[in-house]
Protein backbone atom coordinates (compact mmCIF):
# COMPACT_ATOMS: atom_id res chain seq x y z
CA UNK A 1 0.00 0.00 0.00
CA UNK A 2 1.35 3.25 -0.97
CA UNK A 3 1.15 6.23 1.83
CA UNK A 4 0.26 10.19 0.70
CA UNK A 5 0.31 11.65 4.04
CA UNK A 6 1.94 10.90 7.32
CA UNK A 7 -0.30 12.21 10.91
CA UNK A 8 2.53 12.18 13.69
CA UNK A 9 2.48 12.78 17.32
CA UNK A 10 4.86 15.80 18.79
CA UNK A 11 5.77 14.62 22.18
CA UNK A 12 8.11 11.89 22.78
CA UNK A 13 7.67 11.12 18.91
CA UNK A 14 8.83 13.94 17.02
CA UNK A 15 10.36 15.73 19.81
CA UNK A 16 12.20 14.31 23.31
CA UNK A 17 11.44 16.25 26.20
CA UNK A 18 9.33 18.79 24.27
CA UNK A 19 12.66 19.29 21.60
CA UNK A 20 11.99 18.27 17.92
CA UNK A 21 14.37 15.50 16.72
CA UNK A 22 16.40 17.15 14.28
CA UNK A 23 16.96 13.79 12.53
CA UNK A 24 13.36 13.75 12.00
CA UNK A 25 12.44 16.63 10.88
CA UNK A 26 15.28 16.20 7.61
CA UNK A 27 13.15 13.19 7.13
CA UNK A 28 9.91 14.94 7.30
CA UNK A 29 11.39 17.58 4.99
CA UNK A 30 12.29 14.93 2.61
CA UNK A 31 8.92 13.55 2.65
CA UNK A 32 7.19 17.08 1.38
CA UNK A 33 9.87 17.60 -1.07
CA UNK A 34 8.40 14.04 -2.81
CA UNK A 35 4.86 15.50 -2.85
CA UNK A 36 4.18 14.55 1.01
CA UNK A 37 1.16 15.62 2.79
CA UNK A 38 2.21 15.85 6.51
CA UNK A 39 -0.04 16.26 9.54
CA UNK A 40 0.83 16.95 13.33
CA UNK A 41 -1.52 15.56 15.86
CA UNK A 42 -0.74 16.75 18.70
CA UNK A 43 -2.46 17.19 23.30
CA UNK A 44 -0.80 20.27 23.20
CA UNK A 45 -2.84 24.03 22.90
CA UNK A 46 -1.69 26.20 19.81
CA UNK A 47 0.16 28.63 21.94
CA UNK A 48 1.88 26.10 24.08
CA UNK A 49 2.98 24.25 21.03
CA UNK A 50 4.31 27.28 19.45
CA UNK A 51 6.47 28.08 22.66
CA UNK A 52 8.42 24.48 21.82
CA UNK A 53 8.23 23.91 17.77
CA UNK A 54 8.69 26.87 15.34
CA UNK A 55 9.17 24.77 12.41
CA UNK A 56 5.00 24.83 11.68
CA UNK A 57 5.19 25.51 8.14
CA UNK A 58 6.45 22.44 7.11
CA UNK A 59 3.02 20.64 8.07
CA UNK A 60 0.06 20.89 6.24
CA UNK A 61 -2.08 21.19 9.22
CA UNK A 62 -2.05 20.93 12.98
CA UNK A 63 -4.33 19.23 14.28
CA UNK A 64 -3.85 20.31 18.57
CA UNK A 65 -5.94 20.13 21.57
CA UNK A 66 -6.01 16.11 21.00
CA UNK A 67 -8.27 16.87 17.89
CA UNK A 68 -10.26 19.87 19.35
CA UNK A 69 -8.66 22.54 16.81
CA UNK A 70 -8.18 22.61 13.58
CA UNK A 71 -5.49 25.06 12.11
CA UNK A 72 -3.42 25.59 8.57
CA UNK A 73 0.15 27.56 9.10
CA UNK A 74 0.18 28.71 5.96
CA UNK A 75 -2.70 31.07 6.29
CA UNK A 76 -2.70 30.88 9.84
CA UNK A 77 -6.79 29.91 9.53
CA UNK A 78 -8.16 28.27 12.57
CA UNK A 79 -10.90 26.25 13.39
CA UNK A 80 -12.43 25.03 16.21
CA UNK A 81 -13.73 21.22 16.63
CA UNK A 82 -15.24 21.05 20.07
CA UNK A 83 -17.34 23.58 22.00
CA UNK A 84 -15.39 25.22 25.16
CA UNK A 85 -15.06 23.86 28.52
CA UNK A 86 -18.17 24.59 30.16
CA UNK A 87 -18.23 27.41 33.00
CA UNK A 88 -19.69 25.19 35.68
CA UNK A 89 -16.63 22.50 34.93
CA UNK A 90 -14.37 25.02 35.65
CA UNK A 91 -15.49 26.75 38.76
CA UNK A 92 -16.28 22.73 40.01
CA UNK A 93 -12.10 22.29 39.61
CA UNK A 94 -10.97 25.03 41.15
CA UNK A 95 -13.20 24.43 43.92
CA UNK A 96 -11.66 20.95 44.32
CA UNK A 97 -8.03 22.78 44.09
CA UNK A 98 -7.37 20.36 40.27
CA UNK A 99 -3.66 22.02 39.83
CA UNK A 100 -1.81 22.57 38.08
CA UNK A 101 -5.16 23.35 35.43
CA UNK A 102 -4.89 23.59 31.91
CA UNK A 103 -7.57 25.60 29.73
CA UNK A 104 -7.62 25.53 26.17
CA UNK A 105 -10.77 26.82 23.18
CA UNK A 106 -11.93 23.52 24.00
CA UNK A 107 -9.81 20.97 26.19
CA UNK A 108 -9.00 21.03 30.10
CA UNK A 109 -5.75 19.14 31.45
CA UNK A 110 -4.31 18.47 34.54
CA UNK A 111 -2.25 15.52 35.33
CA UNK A 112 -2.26 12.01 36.92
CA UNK A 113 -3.33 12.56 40.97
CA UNK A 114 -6.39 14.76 39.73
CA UNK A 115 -8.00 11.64 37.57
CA UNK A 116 -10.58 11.13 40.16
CA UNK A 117 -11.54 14.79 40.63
CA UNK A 118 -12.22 15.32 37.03
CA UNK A 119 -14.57 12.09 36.23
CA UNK A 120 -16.53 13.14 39.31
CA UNK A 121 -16.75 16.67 38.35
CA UNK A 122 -18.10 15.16 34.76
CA UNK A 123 -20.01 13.11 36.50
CA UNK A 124 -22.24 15.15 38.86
CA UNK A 125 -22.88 17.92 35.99
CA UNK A 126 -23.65 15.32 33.97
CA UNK A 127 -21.24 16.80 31.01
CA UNK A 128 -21.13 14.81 27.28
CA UNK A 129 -17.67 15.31 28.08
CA UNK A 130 -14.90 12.28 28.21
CA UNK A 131 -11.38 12.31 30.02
CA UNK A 132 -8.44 10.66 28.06
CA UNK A 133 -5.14 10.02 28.96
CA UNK A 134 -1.45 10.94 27.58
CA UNK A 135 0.79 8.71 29.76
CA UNK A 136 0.95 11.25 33.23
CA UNK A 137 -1.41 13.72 31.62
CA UNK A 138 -5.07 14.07 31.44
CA UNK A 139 -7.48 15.88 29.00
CA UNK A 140 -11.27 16.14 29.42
CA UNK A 141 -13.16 17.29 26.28
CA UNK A 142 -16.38 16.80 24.73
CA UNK A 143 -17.21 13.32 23.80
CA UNK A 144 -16.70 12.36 20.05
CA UNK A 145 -13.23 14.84 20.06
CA UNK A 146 -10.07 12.62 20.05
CA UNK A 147 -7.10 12.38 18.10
CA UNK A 148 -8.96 10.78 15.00
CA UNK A 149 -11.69 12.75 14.90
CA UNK A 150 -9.09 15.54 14.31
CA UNK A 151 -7.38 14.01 11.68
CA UNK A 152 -10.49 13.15 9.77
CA UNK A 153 -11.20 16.67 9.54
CA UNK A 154 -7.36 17.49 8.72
CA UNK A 155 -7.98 14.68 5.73
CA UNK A 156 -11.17 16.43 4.81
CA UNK A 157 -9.39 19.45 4.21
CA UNK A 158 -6.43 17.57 2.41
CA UNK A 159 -8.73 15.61 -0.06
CA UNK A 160 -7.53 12.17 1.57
CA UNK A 161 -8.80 9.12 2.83
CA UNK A 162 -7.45 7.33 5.91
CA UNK A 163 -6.17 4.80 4.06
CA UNK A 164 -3.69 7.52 2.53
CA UNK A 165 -2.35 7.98 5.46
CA UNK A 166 0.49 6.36 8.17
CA UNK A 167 0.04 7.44 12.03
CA UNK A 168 3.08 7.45 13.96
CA UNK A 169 2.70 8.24 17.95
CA UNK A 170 3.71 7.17 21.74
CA UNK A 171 0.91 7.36 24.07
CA UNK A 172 -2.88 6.61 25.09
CA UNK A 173 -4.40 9.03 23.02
CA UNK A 174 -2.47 8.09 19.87
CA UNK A 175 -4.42 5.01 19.74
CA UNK A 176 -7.87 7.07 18.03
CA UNK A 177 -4.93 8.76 15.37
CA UNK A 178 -3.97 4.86 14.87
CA UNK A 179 -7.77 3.82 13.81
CA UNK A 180 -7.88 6.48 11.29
CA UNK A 181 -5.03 5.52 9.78
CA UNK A 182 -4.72 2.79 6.68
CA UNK A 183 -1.30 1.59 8.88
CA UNK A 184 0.80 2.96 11.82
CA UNK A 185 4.03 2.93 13.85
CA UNK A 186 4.26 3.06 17.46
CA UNK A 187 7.75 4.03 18.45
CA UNK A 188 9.43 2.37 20.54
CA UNK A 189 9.38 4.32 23.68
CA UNK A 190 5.58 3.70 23.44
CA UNK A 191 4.41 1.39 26.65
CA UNK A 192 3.19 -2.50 25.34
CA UNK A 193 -0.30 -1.37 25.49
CA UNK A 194 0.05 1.56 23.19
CA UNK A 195 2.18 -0.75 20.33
CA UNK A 196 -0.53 -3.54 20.41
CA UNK A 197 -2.69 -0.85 18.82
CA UNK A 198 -0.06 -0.28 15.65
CA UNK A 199 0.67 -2.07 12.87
CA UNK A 200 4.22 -1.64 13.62
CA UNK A 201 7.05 -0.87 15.89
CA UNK A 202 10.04 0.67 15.48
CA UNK A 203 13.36 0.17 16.51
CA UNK A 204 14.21 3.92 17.15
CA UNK A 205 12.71 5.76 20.29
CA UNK A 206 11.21 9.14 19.76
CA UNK A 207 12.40 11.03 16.13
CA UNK A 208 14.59 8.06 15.76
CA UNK A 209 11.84 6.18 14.78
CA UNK A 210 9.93 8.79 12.67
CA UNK A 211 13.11 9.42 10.61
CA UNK A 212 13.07 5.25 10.22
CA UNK A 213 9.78 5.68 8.95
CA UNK A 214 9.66 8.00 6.63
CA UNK A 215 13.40 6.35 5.71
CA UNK A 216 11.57 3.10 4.68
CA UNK A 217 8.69 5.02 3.31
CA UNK A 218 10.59 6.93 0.89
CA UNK A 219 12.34 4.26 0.11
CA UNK A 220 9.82 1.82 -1.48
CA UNK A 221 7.21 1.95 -3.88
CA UNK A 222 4.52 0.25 -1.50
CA UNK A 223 4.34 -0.58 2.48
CA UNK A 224 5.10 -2.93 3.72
CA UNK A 225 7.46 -4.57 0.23
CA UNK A 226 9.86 -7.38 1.56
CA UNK A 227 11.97 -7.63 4.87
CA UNK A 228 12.46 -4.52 7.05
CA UNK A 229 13.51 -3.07 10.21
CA UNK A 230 9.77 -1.84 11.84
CA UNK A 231 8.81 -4.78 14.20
CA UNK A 232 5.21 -6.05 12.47
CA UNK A 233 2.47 -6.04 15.38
């Protein structure tokens, strides 16, 4: 099967400890320059993201908020998926002292200790709202907005079909980017759980194994073609 896009996760896929791989992003590069359509997928808010990663223009779209907003660096257009964070689920947090507290145009995060706090808060306002994890993170957001709900809209934009398309990510919430994809690549920091959900592993951790990726990618007419190095799920 032959791949037009690649979705990829940022942290502790394409970057270690919030810092982009350069190895990976050559490779990435090297994809668009074939005719490439690449996609970031990515927990983090816009503005947080841009703090870390100012190489956005070489993606097609970024897809942040774990698939709650939409937005094109090359016009710098932005759309919103999700509908904010209701008031009431707020003011119920704070109350219960959930910090550190993380509000974005649609998600809220906070991390592991808080889990509890959070589904009960859901709970007793009875929100449509889900909470998903991202290994010692946590994101509550409407239910129906994940990772491959964001990419579908991405691919709706781009013309594609999941098929088109190889996932590459670490954690919990990469496993909705993995459904929507027609193959994917946990790498190989990613916990046994999380790789059960890809097609493949990789041998490299982090960018090491998005550069061997888009390595093998670019270097065959059709995935998977004959013996390689990605571990096959």
């Amino acid at each position: 099967m032959s791949f037009l896009a690649i979705a990829t996760d940022y942290d502790e896929t394409l970057a270690c400890r919030a810092r982009a791989d350069l190895h990976a992003l050559n490779a990435l590069q090297r994809w668009r320059t074939t005719g490439g359509r690449l996609v970031l997928v990515t927990g983090r808010l816009l503005e947080d993201l841009r703090r870390v990663f100012s190489h956005w223009e070489m993606f097609d779209y970024i897809v942040a908020e774990n698939g709650a907003v939409l937005y094109r660096p090359e016009t710098a257009e932005e759309k919103l998926l999700g509908g904010p964070p209701p008031a009431s689920f707020l003011a119920r947090l704070y109350r219960l002292r959930v910090e550190p507290l993380s509000v974005g145009r649609c998600i809220v995060a906070t991390e592991d200790p808080h889990e509890s706090a959070m589904r009960e808060a859901i709970m007793e306002l009875q929100l449509d709202w889900h909470v998903v994890r991202n290994r010692e993170s946590l994101m509550a957001m409407p239910k129906g907005v994940d990772k491959g709900s964001g990419l579908s809209a991405a691919l709706g934009e781009l013309r594609l079909e999941p098929k088109d398309v190889f996932g590459i990510g670490d954690a919990e919430n990469d496993v909705a980017l993995f459904k929507r994809c027609g193959s994917s690549a946990a790498v190989a920091n990613a916990g046994p759980e999380i790789q059960q959900h890809a097609t493949f592993v990789t041998r490299g951790a982090c960018g090491a194994g998005v550069a061997e990726v888009v390595h093998l990618l670019l270097s065959q007419e059709s995935w998977p073609a004959g013996p390689h190095p990605l571990v096959v799920r």
